[in-house]
C-alpha atoms as a PDB file:
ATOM      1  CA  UNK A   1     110.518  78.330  86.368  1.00  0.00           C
ATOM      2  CA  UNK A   2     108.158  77.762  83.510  1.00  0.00           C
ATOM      3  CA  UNK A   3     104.377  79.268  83.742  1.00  0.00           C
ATOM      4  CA  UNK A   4     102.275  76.320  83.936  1.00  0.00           C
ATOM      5  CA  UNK A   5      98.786  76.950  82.428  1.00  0.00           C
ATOM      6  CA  UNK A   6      96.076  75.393  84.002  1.00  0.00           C
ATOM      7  CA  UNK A   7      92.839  77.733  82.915  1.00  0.00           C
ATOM      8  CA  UNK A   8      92.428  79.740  79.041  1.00  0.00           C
ATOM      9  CA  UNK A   9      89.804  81.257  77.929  1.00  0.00           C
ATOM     10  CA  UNK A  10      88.451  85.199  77.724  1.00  0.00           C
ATOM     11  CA  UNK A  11      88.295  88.358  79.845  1.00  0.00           C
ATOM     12  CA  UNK A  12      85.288  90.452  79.107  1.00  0.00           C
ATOM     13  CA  UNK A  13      84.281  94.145  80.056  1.00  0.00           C
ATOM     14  CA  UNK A  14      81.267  95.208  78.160  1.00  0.00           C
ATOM     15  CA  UNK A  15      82.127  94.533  74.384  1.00  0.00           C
ATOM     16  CA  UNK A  16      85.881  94.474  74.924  1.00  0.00           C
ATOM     17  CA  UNK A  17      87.020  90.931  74.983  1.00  0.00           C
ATOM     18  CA  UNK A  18      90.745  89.633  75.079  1.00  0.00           C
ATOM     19  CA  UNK A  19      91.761  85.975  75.015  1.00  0.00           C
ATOM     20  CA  UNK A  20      93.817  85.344  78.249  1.00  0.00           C
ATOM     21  CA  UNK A  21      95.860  82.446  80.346  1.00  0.00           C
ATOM     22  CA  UNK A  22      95.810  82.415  84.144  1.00  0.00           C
ATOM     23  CA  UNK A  23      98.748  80.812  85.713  1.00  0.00           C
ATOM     24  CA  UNK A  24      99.091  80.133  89.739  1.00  0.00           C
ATOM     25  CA  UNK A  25     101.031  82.768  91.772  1.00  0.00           C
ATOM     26  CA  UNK A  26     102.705  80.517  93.792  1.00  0.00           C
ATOM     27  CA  UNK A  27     103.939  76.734  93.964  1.00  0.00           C
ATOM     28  CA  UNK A  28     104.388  74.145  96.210  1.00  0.00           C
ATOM     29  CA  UNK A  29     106.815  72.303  93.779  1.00  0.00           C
ATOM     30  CA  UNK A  30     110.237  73.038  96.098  1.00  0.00           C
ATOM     31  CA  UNK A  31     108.685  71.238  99.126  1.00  0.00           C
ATOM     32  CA  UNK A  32     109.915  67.901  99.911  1.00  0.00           C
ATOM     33  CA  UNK A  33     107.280  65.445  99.473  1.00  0.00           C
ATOM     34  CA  UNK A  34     107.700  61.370 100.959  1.00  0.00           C
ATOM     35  CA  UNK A  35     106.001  57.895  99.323  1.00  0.00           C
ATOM     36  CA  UNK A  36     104.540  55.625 101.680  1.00  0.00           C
ATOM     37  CA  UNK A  37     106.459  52.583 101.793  1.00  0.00           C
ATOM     38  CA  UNK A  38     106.254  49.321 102.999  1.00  0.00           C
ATOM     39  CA  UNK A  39     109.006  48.865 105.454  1.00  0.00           C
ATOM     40  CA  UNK A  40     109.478  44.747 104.753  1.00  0.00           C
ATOM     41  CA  UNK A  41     109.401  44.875 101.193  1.00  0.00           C
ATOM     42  CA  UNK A  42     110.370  48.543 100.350  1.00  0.00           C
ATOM     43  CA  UNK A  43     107.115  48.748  97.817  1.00  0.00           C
ATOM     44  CA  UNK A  44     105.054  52.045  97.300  1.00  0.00           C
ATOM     45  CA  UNK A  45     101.967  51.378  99.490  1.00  0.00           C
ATOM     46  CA  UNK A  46      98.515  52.306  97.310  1.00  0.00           C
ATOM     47  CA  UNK A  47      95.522  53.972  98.852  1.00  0.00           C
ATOM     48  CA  UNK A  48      92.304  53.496  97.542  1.00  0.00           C
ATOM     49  CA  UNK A  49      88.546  53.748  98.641  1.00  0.00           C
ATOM     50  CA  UNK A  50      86.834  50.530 100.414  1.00  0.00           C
ATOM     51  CA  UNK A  51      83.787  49.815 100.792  1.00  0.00           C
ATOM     52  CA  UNK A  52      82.946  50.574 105.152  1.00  0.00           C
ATOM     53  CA  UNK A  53      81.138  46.924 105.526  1.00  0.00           C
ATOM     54  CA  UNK A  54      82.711  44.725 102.752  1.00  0.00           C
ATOM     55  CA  UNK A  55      86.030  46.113 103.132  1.00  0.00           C
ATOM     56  CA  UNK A  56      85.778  45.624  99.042  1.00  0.00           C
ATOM     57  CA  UNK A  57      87.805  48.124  97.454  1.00  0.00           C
ATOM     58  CA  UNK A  58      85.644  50.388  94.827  1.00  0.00           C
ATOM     59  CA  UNK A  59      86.126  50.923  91.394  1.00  0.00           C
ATOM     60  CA  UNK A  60      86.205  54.535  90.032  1.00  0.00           C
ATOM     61  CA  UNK A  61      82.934  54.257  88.031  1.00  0.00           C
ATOM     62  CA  UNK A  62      80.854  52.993  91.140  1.00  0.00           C
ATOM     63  CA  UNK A  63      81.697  55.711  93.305  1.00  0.00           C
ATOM     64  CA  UNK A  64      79.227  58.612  93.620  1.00  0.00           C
ATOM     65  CA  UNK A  65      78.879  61.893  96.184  1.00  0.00           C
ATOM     66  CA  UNK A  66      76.512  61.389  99.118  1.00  0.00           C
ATOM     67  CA  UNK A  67      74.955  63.891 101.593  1.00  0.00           C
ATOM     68  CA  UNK A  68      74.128  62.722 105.255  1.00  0.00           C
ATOM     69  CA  UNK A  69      70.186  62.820 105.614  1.00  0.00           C
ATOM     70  CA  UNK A  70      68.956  62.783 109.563  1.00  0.00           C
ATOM     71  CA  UNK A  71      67.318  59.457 108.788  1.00  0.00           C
ATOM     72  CA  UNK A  72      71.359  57.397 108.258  1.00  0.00           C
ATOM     73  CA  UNK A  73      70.765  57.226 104.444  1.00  0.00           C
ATOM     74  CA  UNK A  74      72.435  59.850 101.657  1.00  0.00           C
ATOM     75  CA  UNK A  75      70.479  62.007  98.794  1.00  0.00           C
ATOM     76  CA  UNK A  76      73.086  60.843  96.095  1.00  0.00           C
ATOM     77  CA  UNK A  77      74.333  63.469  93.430  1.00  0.00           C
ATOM     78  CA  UNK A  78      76.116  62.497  90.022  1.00  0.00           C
ATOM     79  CA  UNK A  79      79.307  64.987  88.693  1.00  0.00           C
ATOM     80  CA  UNK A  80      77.244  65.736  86.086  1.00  0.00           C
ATOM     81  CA  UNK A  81      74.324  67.401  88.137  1.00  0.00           C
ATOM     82  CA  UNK A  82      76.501  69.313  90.442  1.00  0.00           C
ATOM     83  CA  UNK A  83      78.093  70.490  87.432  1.00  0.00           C
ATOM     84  CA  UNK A  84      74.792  71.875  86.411  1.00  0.00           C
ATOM     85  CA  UNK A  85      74.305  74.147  88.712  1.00  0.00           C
ATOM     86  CA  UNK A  86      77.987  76.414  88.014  1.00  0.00           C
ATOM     87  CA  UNK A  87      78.350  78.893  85.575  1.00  0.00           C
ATOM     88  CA  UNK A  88      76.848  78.268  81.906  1.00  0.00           C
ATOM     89  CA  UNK A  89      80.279  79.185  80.817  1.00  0.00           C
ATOM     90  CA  UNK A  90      83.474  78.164  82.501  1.00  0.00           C
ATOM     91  CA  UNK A  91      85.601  79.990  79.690  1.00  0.00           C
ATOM     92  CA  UNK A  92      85.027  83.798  80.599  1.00  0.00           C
ATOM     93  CA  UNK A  93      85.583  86.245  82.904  1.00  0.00           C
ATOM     94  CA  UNK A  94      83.084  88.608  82.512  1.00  0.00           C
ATOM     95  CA  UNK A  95      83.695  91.897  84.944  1.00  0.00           C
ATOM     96  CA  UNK A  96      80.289  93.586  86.032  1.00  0.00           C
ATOM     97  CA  UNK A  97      81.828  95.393  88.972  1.00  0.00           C
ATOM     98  CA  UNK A  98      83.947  97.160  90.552  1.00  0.00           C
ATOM     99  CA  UNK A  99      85.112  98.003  93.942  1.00  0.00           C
ATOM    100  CA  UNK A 100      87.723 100.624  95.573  1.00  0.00           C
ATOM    101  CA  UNK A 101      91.069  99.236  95.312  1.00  0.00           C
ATOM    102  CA  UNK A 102      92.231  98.244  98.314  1.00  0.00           C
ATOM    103  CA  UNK A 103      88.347  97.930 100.120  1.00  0.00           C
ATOM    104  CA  UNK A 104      88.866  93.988 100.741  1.00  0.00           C
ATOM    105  CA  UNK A 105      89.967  92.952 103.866  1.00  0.00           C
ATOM    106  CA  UNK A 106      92.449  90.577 103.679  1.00  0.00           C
ATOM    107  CA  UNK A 107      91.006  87.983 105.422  1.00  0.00           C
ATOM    108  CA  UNK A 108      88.985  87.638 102.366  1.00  0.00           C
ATOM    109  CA  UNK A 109      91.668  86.953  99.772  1.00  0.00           C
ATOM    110  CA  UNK A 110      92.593  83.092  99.142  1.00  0.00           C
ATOM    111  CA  UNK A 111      94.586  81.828  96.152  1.00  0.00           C
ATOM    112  CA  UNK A 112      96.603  84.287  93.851  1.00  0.00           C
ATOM    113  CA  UNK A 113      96.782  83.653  90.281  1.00  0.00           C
ATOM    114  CA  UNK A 114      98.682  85.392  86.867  1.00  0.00           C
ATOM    115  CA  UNK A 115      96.158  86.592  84.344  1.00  0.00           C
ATOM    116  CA  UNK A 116      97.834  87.488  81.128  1.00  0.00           C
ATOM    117  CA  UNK A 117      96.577  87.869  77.671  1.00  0.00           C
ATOM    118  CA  UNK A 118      97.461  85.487  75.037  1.00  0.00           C
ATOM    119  CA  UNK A 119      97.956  86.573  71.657  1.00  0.00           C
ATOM    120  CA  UNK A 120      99.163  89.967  70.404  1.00  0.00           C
ATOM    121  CA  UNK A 121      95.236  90.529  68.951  1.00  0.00           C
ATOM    122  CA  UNK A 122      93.719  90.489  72.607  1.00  0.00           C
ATOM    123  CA  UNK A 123      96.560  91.837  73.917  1.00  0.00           C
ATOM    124  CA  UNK A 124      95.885  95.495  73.425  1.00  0.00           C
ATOM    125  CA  UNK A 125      91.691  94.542  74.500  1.00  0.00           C
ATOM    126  CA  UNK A 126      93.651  93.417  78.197  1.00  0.00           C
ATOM    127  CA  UNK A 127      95.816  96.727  78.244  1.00  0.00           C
ATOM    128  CA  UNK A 128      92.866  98.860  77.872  1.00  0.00           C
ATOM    129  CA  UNK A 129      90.921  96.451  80.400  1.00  0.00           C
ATOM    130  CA  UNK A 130      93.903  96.997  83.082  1.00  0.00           C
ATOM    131  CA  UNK A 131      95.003 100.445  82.547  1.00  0.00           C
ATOM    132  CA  UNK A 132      91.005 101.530  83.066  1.00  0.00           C
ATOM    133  CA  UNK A 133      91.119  99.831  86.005  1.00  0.00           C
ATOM    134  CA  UNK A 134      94.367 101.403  87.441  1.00  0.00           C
ATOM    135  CA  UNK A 135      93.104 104.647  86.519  1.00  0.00           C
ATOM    136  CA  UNK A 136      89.657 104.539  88.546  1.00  0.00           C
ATOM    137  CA  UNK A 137      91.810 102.910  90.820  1.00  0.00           C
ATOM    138  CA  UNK A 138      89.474 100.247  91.590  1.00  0.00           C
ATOM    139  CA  UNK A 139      88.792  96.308  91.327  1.00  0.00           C
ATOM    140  CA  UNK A 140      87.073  94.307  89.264  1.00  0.00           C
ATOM    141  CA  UNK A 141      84.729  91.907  90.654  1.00  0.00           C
ATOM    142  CA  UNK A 142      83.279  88.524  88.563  1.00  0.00           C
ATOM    143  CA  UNK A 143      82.929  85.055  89.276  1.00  0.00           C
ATOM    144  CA  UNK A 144      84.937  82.291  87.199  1.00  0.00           C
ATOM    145  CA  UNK A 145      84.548  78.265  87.715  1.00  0.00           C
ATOM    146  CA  UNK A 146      87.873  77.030  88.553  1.00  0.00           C
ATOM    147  CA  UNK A 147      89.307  73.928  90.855  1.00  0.00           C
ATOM    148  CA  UNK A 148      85.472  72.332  90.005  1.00  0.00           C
ATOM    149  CA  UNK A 149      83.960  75.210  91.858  1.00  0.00           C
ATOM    150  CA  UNK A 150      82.290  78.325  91.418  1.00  0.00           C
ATOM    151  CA  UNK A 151      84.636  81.184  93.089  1.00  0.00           C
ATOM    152  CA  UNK A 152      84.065  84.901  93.039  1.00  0.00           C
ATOM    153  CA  UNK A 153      87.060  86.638  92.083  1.00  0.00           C
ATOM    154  CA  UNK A 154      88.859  89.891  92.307  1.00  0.00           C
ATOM    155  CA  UNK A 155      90.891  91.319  89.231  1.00  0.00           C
ATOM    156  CA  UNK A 156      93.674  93.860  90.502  1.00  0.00           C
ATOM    157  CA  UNK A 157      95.867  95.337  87.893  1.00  0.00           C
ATOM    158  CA  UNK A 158      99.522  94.887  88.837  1.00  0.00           C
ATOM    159  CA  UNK A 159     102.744  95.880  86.312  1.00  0.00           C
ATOM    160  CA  UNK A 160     102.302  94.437  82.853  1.00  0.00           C
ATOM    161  CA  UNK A 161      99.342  91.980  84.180  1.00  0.00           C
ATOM    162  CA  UNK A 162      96.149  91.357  86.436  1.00  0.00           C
ATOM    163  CA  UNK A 163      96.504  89.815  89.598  1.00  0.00           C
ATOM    164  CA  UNK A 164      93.585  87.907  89.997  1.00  0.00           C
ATOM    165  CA  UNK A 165      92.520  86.215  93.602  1.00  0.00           C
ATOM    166  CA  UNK A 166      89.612  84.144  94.139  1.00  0.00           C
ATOM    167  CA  UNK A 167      87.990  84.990  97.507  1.00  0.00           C
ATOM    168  CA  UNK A 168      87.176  82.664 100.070  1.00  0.00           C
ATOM    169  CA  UNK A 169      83.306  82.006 100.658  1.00  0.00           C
ATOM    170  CA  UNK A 170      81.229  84.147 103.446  1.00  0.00           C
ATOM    171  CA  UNK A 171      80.500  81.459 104.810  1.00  0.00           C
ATOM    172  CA  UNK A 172      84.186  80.450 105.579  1.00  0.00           C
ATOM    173  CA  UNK A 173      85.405  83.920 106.680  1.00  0.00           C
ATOM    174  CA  UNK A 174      84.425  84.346 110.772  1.00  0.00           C
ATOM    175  CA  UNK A 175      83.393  87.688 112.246  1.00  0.00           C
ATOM    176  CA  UNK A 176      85.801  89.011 113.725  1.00  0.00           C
ATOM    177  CA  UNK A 177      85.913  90.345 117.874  1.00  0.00           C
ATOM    178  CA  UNK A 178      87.740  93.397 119.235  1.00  0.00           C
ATOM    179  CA  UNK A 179      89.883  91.854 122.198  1.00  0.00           C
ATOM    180  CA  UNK A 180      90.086  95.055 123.979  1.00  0.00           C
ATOM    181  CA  UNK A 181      87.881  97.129 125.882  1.00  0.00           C
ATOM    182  CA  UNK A 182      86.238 100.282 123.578  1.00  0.00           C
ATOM    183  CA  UNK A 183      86.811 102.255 126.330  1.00  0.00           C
ATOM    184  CA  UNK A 184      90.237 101.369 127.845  1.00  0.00           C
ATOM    185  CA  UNK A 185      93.310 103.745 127.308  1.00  0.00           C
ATOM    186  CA  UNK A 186      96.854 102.758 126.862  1.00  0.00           C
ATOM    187  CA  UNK A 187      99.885 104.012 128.483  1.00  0.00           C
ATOM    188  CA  UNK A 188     101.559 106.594 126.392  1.00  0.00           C
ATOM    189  CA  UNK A 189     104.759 106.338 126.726  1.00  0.00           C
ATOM    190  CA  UNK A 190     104.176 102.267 127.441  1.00  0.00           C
ATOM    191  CA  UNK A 191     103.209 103.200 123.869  1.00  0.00           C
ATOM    192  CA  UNK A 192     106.073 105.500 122.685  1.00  0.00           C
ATOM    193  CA  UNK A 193     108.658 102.688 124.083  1.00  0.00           C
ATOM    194  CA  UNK A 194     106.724  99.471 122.041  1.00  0.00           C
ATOM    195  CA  UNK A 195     107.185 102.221 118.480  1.00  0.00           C
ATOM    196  CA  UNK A 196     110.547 102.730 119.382  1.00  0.00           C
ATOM    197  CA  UNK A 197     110.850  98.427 119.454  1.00  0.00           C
ATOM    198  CA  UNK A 198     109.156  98.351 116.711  1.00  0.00           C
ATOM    199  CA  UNK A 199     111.185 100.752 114.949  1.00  0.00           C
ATOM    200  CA  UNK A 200     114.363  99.547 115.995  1.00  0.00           C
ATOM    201  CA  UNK A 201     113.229  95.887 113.985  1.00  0.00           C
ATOM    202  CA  UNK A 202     111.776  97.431 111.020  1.00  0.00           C
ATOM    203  CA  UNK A 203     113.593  96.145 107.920  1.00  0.00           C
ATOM    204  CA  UNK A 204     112.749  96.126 103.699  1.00  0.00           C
ATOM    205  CA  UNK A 205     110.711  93.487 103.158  1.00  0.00           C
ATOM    206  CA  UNK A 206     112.652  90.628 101.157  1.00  0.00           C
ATOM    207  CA  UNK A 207     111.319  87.374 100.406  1.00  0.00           C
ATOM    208  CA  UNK A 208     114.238  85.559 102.353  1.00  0.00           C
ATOM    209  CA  UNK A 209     111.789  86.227 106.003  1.00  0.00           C
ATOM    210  CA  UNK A 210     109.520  83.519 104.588  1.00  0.00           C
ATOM    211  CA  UNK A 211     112.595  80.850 104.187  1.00  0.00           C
ATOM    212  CA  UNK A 212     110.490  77.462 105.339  1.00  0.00           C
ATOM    213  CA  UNK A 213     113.646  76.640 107.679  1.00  0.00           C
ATOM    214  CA  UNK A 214     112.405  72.822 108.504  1.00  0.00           C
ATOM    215  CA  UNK A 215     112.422  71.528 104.819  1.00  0.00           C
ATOM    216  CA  UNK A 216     115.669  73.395 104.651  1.00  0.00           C
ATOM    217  CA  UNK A 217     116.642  71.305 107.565  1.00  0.00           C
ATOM    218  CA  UNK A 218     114.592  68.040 105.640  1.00  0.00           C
ATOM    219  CA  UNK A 219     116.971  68.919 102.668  1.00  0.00           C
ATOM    220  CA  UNK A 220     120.060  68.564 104.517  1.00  0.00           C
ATOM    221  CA  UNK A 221     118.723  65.280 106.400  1.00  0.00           C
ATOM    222  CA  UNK A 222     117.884  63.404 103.247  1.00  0.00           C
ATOM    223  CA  UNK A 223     121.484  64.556 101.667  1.00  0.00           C
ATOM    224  CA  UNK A 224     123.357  62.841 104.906  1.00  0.00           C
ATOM    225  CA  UNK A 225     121.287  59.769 104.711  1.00  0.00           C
ATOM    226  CA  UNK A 226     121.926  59.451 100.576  1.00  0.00           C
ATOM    227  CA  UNK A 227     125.596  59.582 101.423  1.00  0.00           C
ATOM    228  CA  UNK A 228     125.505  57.096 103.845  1.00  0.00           C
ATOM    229  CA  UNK A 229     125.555  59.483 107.303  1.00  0.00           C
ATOM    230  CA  UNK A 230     124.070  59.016 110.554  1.00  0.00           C
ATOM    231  CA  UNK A 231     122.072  62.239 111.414  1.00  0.00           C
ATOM    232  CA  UNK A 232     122.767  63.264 114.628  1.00  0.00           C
ATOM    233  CA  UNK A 233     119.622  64.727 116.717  1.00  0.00           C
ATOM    234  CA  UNK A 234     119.884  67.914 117.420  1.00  0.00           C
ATOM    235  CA  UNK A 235     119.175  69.319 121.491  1.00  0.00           C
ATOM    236  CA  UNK A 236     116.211  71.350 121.639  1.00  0.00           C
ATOM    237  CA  UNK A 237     116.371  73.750 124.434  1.00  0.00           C
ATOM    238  CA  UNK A 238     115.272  73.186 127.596  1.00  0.00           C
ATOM    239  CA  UNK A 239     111.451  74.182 128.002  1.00  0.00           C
ATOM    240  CA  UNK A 240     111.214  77.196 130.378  1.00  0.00           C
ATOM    241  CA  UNK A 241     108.596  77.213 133.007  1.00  0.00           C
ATOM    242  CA  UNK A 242     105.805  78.610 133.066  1.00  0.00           C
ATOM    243  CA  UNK A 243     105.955  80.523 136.703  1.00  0.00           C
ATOM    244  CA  UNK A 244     103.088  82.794 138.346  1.00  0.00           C
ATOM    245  CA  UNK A 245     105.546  86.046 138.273  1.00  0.00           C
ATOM    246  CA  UNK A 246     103.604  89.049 136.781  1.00  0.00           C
ATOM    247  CA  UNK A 247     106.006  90.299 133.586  1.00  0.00           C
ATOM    248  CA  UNK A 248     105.870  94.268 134.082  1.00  0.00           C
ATOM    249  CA  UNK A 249     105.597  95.404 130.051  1.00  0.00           C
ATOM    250  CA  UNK A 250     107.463  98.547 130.796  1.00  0.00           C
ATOM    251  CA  UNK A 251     110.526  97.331 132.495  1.00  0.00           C
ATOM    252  CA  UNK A 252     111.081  94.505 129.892  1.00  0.00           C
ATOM    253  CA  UNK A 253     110.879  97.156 126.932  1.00  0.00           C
ATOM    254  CA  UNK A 254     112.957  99.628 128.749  1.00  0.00           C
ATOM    255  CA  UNK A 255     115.743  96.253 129.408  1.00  0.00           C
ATOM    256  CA  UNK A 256     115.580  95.551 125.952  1.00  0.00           C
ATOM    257  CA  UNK A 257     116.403  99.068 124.279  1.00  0.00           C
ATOM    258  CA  UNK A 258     118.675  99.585 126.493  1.00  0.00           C
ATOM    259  CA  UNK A 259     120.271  96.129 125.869  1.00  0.00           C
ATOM    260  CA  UNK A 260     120.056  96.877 121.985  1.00  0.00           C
ATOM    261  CA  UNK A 261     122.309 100.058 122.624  1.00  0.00           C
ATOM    262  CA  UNK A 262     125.252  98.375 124.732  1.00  0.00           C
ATOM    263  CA  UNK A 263     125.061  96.017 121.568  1.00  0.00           C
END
């Protein structure tokens, strides 16, 4: 698949700058997507914005942001004035920190992306950037104005490359709750018999786990239909009830080891 390159411009460390290209990680390009259709005429349907009261649709150049003020009325903001208040340049990465690799907590990480240098002059400039950084084993930290908004971002070097994630806001990430009591103490070998489940279904990891099985299924729907076939519904299974019996952890992990070993 082709690297599409939506963002260039430079990655900076002090006074080493290299020219550079970031590229999304992943794609949604393989997923089935479906036009809205009117189902008398078989026309694409259009939506568009419309005025609440007149019902009047609105031309591009007459629509502006609003904020909701207590009183019903909006304080009103042009593109140009949120603009404003972003980064003076949109064009470079400029590191000014660093962190331990591997200090983030997941929860913080949001949308990977390729960064890559691009030309054979800034190319040894991004080696020296990445290879420092693997080194001191750490992170880099900047902030970068991408998808119109201001993101921090974290560089990690990975193979050839930099990895680079922007983070989700602090205000968007939750604090998170311990569920179980500080005090409260398992049973060991209720413990040793979960690790020995757990075991048992430990595989490599292999991209295949994340197969997205219902647009397989999609797939295989819309091929029938093209050639003229009447999909036939499949049975779900029968929904099992929910009764008030008390499921004793032990004896259902000691059933299904032992089950595992007659297989």
């Amino acid at each position: 698949m082709p690297r599409h390159v939506f963002w260039k411009g430079h990655l900076r460390l002090s006074l080493v700058t290299a020219a550079v290209s970031l590229t999304p990680a992943t794609t949604e390009s393989a997923k089935v997507r479906f036009h809205i259709l009117n189902r008398k005429t078989g026309n694409r349907v259009e939506s568009h914005y419309a005025d609440s009261t007149t019902h009047r649709r609105v031309a591009d150049k007459n629509q502006v942001k609003g904020f909701p003020k207590e009183d019903g009325g909006f304080v009103l903001l042009e593109d140009d004035e949120i603009d404003a208040v972003g980064l003076e340049s949109t064009k470079t990465i400029d590191i000014q920190t660093f962190v331990p690799a591997g200090s983030i907590d997941w929860i913080w990480y949001d949308r990977p992306h390729f960064l890559k240098p691009e030309d054979k002059i800034g190319a040894e400039a991004f080696g020296v950037i990445r290879d420092a950084m693997k080194a001191d084993n750490v992170s880099g930290i900047a902030r970068l104005v991408i998808y119109r908004r201001e993101h921090a971002v974290l560089l990690e070097p990975a193979g050839n490359g930099i990895i680079l994630w922007t983070l989700h806001y602090a205000d968007e990430v939750r604090d998170s709750i311990d569920t179980l009591e500080p005090k409260q103490k398992l049973d060991s070998e209720l413990l040793s018999l979960m690790e020995k489940r757990i075991e048992k279904n430990t595989i490599a990891w292999k991209s295949s786990v994340t197969q997205d099985k219902v647009q397989k299924k999609i797939k295989a729907l819309l091929k029938s239909k093209e050639k003229g076939k009447t999909a036939s519904k499949s049975k779900s299974a029968p929904a099992k009830k929910s009764g008030g019996n008390v499921i004793n952890i032990m004896d259902a992990l000691k059933k299904s080891l032992a089950s595992e070993k007659r297989g």
